[in-house]
PDB file of N, CA and C in Angstrom:
ATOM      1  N   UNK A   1      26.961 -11.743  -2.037  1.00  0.00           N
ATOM      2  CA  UNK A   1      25.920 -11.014  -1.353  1.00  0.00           C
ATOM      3  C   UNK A   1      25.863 -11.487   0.099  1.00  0.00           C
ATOM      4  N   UNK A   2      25.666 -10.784   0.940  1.00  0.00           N
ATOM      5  CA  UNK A   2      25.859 -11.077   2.703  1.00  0.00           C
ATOM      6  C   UNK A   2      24.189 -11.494   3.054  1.00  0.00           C
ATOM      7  N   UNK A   3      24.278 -11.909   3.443  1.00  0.00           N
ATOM      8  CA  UNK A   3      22.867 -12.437   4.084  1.00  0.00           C
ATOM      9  C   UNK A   3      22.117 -11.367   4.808  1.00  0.00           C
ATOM     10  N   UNK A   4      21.150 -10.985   5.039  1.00  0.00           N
ATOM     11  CA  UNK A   4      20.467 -10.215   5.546  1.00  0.00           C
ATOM     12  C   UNK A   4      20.171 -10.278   7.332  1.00  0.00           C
ATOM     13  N   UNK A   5      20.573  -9.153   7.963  1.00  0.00           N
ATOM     14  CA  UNK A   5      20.994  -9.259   9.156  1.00  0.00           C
ATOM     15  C   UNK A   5      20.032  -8.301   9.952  1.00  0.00           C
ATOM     16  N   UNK A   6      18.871  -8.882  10.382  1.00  0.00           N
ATOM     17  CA  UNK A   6      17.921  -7.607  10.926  1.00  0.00           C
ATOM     18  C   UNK A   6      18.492  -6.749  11.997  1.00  0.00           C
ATOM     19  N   UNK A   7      19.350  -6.856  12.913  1.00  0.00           N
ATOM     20  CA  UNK A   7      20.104  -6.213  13.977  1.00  0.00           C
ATOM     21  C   UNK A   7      20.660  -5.056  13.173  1.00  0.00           C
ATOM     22  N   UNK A   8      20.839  -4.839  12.147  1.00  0.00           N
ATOM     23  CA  UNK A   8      21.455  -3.559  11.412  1.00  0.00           C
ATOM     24  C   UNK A   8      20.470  -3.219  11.222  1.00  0.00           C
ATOM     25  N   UNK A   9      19.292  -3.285  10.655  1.00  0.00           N
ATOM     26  CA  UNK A   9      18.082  -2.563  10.138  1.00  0.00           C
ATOM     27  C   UNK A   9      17.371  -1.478  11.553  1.00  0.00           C
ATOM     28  N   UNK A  10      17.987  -0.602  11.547  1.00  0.00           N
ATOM     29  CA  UNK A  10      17.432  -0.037  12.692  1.00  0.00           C
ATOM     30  C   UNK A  10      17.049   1.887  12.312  1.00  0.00           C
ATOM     31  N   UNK A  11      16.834   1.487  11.090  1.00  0.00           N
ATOM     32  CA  UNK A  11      16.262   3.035  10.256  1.00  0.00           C
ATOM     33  C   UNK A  11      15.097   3.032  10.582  1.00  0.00           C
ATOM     34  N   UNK A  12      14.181   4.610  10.536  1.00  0.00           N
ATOM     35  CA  UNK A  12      12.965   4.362  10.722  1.00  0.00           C
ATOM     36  C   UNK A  12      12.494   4.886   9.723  1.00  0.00           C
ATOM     37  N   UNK A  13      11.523   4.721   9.055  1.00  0.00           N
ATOM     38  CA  UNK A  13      10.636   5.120   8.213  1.00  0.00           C
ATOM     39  C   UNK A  13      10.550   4.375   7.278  1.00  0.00           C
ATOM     40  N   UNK A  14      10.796   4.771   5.892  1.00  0.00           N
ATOM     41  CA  UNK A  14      10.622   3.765   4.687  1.00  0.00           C
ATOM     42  C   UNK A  14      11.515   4.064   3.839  1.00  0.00           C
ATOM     43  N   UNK A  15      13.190   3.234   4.210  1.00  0.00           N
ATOM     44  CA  UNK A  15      14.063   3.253   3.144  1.00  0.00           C
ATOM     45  C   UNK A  15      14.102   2.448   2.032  1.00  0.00           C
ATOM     46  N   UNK A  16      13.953   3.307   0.990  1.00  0.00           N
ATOM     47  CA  UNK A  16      13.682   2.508  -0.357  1.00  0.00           C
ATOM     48  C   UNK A  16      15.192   1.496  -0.776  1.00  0.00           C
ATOM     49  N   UNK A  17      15.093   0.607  -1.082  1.00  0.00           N
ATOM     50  CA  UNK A  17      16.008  -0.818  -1.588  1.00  0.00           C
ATOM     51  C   UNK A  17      16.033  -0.805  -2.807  1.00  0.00           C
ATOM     52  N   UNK A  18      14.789  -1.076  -3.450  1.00  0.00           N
ATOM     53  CA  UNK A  18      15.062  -1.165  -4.720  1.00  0.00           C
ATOM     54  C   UNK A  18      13.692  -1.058  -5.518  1.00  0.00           C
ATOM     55  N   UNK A  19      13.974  -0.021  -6.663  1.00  0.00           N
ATOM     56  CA  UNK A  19      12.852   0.434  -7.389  1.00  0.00           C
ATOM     57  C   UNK A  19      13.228   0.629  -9.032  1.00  0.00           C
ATOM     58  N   UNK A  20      12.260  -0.169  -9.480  1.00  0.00           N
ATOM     59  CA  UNK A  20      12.074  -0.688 -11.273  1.00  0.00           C
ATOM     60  C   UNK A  20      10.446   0.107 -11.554  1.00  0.00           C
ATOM     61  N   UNK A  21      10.496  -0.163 -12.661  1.00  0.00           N
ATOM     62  CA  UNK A  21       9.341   0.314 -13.441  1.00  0.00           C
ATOM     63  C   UNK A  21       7.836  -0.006 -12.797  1.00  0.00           C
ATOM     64  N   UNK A  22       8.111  -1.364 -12.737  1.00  0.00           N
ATOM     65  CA  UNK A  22       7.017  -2.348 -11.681  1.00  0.00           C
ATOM     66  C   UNK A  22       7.227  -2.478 -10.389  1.00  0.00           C
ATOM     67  N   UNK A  23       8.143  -2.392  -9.890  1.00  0.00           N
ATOM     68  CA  UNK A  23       8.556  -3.032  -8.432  1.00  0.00           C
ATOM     69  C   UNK A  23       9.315  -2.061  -7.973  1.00  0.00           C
ATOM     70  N   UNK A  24       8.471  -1.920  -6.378  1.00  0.00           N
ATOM     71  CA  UNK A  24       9.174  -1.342  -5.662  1.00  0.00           C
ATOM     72  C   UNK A  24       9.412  -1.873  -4.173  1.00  0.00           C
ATOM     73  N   UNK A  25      10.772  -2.072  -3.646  1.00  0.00           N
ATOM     74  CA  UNK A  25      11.033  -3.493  -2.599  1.00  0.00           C
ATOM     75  C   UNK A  25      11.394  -1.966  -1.109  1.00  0.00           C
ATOM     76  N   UNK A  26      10.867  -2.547  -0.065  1.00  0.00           N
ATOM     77  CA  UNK A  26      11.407  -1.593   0.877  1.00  0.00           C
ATOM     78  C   UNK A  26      11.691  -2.559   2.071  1.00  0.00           C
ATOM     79  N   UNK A  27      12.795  -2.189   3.007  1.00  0.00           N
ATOM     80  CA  UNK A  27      13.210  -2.683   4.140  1.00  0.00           C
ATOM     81  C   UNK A  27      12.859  -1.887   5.561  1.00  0.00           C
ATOM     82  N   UNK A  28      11.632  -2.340   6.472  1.00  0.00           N
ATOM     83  CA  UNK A  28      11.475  -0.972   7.327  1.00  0.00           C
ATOM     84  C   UNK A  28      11.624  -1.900   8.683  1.00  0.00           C
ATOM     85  N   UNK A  29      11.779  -1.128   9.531  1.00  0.00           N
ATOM     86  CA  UNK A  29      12.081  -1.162  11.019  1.00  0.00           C
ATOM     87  C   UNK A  29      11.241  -0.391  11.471  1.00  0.00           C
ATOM     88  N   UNK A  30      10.206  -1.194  12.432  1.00  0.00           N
ATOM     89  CA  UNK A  30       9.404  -0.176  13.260  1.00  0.00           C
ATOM     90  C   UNK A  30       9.758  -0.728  14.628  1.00  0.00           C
ATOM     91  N   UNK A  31       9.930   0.335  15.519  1.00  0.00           N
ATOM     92  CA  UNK A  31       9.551  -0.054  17.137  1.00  0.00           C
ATOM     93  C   UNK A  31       8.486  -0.224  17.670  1.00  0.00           C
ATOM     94  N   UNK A  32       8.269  -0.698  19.105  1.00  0.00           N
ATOM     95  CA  UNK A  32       7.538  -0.913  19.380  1.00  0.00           C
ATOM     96  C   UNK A  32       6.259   0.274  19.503  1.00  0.00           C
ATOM     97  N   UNK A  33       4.751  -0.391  19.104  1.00  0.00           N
ATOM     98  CA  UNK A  33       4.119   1.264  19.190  1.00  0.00           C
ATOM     99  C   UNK A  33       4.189   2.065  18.027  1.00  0.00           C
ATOM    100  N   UNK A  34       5.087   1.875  16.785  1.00  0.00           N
ATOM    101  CA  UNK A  34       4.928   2.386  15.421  1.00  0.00           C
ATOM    102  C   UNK A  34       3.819   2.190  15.321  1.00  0.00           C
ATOM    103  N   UNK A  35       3.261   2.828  14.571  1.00  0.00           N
ATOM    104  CA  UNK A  35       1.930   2.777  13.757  1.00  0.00           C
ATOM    105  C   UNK A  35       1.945   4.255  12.706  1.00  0.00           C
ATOM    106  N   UNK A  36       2.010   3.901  11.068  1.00  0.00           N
ATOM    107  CA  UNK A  36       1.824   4.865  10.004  1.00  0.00           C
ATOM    108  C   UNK A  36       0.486   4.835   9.930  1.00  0.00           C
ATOM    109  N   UNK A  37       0.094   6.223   9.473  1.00  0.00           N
ATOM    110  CA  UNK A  37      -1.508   6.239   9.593  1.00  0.00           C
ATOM    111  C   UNK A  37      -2.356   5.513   8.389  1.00  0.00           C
ATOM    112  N   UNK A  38      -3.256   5.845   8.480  1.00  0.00           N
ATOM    113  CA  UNK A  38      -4.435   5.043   7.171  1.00  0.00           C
ATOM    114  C   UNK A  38      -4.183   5.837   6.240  1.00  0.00           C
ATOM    115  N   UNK A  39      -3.391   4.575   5.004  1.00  0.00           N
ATOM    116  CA  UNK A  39      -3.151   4.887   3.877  1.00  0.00           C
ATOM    117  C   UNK A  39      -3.909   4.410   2.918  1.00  0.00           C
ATOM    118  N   UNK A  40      -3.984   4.509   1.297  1.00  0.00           N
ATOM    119  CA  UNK A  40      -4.393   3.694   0.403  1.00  0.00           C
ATOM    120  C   UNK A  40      -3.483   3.646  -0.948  1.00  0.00           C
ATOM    121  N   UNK A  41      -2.827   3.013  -1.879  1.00  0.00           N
ATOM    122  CA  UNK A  41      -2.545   3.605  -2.944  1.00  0.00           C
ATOM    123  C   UNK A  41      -3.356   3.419  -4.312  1.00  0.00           C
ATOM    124  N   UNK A  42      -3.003   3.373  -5.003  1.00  0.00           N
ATOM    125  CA  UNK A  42      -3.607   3.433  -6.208  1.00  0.00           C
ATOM    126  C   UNK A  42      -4.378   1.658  -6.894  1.00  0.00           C
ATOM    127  N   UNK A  43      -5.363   1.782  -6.879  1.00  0.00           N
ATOM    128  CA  UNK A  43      -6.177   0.497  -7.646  1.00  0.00           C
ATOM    129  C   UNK A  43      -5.481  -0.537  -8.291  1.00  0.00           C
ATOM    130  N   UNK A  44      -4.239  -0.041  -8.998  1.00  0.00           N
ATOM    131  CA  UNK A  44      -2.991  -1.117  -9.936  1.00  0.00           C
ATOM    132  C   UNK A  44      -2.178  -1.580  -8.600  1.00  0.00           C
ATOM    133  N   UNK A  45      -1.878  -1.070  -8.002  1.00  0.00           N
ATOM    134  CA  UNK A  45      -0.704  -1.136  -6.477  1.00  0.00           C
ATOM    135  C   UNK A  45      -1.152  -2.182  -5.604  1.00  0.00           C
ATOM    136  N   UNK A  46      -0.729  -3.761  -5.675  1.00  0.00           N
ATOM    137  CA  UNK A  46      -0.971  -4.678  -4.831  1.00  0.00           C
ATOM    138  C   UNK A  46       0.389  -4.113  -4.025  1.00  0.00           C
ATOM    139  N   UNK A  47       0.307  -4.715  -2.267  1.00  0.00           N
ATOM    140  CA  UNK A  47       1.325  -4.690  -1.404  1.00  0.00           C
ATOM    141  C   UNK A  47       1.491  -5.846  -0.333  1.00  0.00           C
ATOM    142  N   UNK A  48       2.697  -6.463  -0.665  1.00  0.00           N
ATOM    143  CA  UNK A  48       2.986  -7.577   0.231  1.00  0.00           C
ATOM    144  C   UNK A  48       4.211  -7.314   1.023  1.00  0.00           C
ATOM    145  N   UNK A  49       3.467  -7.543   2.040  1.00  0.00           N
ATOM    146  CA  UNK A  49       4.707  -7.409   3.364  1.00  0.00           C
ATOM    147  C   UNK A  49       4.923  -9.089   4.152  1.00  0.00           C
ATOM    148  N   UNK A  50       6.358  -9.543   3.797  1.00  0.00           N
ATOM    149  CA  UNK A  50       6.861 -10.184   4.671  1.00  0.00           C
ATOM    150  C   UNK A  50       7.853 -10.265   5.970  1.00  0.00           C
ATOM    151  N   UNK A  51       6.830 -10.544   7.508  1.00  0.00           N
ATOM    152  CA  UNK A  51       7.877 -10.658   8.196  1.00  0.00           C
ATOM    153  C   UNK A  51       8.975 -10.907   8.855  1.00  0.00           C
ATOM    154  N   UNK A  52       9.839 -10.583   9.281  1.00  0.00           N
ATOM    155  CA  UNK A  52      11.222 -10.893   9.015  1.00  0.00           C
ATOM    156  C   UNK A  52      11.368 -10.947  10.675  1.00  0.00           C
ATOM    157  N   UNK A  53      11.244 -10.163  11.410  1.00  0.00           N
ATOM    158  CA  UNK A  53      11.349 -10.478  12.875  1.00  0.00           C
ATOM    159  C   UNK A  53       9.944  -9.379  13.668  1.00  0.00           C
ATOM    160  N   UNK A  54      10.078 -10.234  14.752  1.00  0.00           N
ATOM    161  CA  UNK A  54       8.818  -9.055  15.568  1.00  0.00           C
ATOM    162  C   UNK A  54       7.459  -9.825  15.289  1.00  0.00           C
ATOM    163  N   UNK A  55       6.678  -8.487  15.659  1.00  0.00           N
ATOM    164  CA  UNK A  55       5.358  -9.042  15.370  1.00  0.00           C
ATOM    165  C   UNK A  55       4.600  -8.075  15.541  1.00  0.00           C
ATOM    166  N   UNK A  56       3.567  -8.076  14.086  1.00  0.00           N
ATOM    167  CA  UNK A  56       2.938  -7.013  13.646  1.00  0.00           C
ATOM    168  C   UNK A  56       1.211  -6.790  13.185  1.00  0.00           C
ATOM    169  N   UNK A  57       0.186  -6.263  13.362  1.00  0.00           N
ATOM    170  CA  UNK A  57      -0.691  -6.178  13.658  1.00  0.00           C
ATOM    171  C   UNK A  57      -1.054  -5.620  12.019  1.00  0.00           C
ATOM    172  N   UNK A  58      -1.989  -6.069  11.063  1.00  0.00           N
ATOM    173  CA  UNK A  58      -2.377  -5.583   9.750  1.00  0.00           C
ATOM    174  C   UNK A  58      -3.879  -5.352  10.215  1.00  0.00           C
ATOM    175  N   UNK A  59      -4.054  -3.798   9.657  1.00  0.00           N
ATOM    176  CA  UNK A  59      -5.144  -3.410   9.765  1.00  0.00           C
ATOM    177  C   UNK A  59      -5.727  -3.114   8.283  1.00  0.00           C
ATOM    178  N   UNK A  60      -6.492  -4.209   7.265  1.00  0.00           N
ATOM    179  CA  UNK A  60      -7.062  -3.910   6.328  1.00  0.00           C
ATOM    180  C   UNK A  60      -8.623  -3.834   5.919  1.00  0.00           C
ATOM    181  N   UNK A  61      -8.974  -2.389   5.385  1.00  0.00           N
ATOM    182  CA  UNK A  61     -10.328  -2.259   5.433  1.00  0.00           C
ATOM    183  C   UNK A  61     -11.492  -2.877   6.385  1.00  0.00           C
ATOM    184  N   UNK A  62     -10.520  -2.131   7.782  1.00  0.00           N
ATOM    185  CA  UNK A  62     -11.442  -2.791   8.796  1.00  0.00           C
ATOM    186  C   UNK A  62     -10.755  -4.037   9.798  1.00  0.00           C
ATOM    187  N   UNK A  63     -10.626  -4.926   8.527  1.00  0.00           N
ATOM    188  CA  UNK A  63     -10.238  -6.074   9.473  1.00  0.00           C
ATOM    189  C   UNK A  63      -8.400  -6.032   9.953  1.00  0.00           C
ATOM    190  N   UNK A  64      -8.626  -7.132  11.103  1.00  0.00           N
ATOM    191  CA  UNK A  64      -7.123  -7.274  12.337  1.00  0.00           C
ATOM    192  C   UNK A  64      -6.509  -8.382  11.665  1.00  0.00           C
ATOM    193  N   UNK A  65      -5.361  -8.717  10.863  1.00  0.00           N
ATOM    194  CA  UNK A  65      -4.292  -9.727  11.379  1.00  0.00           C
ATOM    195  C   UNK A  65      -3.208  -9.740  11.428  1.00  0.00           C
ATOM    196  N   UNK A  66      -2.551 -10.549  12.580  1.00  0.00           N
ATOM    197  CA  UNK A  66      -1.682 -10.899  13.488  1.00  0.00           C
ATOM    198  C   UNK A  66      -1.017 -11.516  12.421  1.00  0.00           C
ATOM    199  N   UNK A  67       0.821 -11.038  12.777  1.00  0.00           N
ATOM    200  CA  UNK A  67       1.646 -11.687  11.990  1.00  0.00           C
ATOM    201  C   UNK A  67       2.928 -11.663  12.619  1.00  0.00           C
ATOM    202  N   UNK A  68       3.398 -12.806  12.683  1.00  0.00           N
ATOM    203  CA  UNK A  68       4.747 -12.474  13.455  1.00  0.00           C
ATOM    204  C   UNK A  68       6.109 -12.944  12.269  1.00  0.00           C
ATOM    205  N   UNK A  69       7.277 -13.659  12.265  1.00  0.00           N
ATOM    206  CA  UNK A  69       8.207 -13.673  11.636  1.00  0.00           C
ATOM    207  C   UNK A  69       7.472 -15.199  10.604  1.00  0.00           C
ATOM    208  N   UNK A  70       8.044 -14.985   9.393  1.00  0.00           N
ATOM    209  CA  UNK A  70       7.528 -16.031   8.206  1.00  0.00           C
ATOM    210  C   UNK A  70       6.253 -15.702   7.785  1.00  0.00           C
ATOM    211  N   UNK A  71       5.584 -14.640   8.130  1.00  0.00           N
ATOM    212  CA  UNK A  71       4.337 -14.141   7.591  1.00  0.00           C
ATOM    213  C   UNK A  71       4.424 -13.435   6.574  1.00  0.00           C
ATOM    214  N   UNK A  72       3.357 -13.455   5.680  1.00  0.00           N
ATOM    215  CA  UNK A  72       3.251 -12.709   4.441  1.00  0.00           C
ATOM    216  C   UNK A  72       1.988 -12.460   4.418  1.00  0.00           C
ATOM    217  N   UNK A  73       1.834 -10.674   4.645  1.00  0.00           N
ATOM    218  CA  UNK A  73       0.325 -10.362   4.109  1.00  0.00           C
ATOM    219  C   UNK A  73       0.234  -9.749   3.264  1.00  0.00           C
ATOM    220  N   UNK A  74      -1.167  -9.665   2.527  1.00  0.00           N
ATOM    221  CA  UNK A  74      -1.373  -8.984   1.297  1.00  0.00           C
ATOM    222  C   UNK A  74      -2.539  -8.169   1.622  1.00  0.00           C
ATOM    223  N   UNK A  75      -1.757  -6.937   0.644  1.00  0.00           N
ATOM    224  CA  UNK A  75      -3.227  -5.402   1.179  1.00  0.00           C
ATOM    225  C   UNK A  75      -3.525  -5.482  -0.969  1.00  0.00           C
ATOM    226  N   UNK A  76      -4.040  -5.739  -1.046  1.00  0.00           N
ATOM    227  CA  UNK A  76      -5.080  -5.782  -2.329  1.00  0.00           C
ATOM    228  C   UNK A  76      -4.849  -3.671  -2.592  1.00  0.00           C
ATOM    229  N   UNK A  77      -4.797  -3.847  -3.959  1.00  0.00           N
ATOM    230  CA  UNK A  77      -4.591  -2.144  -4.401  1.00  0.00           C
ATOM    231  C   UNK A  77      -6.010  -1.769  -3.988  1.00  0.00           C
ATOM    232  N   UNK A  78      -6.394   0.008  -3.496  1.00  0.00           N
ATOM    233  CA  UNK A  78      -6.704   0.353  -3.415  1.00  0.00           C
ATOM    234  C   UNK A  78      -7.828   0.660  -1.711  1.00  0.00           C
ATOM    235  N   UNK A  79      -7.325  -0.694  -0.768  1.00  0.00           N
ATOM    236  CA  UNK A  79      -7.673  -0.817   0.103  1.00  0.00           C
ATOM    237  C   UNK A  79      -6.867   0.278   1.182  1.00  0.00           C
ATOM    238  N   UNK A  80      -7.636   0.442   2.155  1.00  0.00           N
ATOM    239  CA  UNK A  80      -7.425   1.648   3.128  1.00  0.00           C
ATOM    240  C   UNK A  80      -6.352   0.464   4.291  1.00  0.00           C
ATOM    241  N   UNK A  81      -5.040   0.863   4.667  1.00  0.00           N
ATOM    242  CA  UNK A  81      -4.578  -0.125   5.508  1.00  0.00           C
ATOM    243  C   UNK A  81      -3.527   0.468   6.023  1.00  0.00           C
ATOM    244  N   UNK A  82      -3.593  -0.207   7.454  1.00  0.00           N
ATOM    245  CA  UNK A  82      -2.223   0.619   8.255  1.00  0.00           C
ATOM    246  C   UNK A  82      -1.146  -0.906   8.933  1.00  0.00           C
ATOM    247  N   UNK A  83      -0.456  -0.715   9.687  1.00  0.00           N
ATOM    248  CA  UNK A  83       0.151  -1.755  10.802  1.00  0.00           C
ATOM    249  C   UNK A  83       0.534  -0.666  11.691  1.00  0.00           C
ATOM    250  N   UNK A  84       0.304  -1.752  12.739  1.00  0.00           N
ATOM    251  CA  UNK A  84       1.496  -1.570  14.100  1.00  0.00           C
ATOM    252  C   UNK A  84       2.113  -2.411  14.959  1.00  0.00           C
ATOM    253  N   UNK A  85       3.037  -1.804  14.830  1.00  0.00           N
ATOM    254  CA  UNK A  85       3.932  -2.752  16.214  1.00  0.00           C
ATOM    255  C   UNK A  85       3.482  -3.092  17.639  1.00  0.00           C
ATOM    256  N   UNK A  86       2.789  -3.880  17.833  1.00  0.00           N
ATOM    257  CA  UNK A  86       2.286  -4.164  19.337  1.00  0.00           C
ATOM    258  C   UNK A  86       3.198  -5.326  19.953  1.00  0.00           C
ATOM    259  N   UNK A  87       4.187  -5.302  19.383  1.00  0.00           N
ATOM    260  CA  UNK A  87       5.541  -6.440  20.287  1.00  0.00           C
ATOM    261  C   UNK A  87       5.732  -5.373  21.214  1.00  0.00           C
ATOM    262  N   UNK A  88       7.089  -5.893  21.862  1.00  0.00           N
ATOM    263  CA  UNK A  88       7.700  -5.459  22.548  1.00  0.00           C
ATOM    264  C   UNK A  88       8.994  -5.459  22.378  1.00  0.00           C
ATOM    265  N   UNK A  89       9.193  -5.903  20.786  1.00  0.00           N
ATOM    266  CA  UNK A  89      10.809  -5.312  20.549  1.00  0.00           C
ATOM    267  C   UNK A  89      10.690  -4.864  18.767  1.00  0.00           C
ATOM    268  N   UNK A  90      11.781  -4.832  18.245  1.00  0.00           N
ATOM    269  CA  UNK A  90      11.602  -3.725  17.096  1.00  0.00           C
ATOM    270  C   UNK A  90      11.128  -5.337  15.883  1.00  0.00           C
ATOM    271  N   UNK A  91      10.105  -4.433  15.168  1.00  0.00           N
ATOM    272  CA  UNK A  91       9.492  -5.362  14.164  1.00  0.00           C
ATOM    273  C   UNK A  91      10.141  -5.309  12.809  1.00  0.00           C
ATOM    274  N   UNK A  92      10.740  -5.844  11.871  1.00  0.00           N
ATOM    275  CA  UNK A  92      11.625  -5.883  10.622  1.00  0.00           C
ATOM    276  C   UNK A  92      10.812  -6.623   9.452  1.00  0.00           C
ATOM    277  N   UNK A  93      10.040  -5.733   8.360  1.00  0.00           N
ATOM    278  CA  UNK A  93       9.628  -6.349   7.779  1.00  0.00           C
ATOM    279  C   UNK A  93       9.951  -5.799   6.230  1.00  0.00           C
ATOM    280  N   UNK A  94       9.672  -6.629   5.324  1.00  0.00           N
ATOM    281  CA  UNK A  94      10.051  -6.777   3.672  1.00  0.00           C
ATOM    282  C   UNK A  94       8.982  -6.187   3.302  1.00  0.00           C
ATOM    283  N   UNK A  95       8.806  -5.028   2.668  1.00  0.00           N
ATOM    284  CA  UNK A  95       7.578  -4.720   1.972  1.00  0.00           C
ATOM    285  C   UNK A  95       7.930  -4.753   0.462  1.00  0.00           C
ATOM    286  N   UNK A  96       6.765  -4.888  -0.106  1.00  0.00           N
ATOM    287  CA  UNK A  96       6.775  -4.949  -1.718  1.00  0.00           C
ATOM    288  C   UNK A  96       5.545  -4.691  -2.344  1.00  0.00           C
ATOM    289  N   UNK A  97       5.985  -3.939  -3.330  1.00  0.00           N
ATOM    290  CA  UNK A  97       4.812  -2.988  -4.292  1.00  0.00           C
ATOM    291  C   UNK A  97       4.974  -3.365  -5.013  1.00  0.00           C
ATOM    292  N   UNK A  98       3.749  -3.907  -6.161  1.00  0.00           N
ATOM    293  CA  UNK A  98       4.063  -4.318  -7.358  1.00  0.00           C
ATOM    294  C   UNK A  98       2.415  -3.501  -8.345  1.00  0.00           C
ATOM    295  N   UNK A  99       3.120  -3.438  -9.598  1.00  0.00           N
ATOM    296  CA  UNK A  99       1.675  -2.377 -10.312  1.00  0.00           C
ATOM    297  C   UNK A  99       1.926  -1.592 -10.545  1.00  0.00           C
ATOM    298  N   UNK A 100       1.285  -0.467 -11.048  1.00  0.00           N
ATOM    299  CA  UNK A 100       1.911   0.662 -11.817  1.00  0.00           C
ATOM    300  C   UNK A 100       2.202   1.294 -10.933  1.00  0.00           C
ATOM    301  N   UNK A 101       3.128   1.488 -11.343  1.00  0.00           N
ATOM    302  CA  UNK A 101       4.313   2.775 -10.420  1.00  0.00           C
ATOM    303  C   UNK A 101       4.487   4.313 -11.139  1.00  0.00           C
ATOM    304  N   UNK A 102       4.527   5.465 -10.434  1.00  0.00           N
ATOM    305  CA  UNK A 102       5.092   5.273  -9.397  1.00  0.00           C
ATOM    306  C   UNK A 102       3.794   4.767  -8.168  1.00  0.00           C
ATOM    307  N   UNK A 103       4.100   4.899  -7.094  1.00  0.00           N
ATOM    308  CA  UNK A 103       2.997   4.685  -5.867  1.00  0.00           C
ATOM    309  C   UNK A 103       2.505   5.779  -5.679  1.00  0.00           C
ATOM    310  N   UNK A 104       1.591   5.915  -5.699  1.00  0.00           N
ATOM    311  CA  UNK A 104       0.624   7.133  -5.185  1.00  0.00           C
ATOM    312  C   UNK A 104      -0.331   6.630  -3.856  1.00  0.00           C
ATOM    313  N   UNK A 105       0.006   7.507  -3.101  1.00  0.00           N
ATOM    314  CA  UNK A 105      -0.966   6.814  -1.734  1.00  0.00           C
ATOM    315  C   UNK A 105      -1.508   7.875  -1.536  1.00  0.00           C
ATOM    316  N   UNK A 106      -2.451   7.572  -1.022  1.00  0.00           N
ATOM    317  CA  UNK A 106      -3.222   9.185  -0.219  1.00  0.00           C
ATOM    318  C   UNK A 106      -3.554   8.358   1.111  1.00  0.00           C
ATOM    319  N   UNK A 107      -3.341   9.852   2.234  1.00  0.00           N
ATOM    320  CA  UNK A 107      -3.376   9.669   3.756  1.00  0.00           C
ATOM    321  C   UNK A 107      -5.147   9.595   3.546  1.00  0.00           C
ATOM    322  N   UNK A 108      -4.856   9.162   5.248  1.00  0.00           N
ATOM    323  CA  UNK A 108      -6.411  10.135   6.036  1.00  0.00           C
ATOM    324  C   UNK A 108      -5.982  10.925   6.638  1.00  0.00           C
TER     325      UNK A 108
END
């Protein structure tokens, strides 16, 4: 297995990696200024995002935190939560869904 090389990760949106019954693992690349809108998913659906490079802004139910590379945050199922990229170069982070699947999110 090759080591993971964020300089290739330069997709945008949310390419799925790998998805099981329980788990669903995603690899995303945002630029600078990304921001997906206010989401929520389903009450079973915890989500942990670790970052991998950059630095990224978690907006959950309200509250701000700051995370740059070796961070791991957690959005608790059913909470309303977005990020954005407020670096100034492209942000690379590990997301992970765990809980009943599939994911169901609803926008605002």
């Amino acid at each position: 297995m090759n080591q993971f090389d964020t300089t290739t990760v330069k997709q945008k949106g949310l390419p799925k990696v790998i998805a099981t019954e329980h788990l669903e693992v995603r690899v995303v690349s945002l630029a600078p200024g990304d921001q997906p809108d206010s989401h929520r998913h389903q009450n079973e659906m915890d989500e942990a995002t670790l970052v991998l490079g950059g630095q990224l802004k978690y907006y959950i139910n309200g509250e701000e935190v700051v995370a740059g590379p070796g961070d791991l945050g957690h959005v608790p199922g059913g909470s309303w939560h977005y990020v954005k990229n407020e670096g100034s170069e492209d942000c690379i982070i590990l997301n992970i869904l765990g809980g009943r699947l599939p994911v169901r999110t609803e926008w605002r």
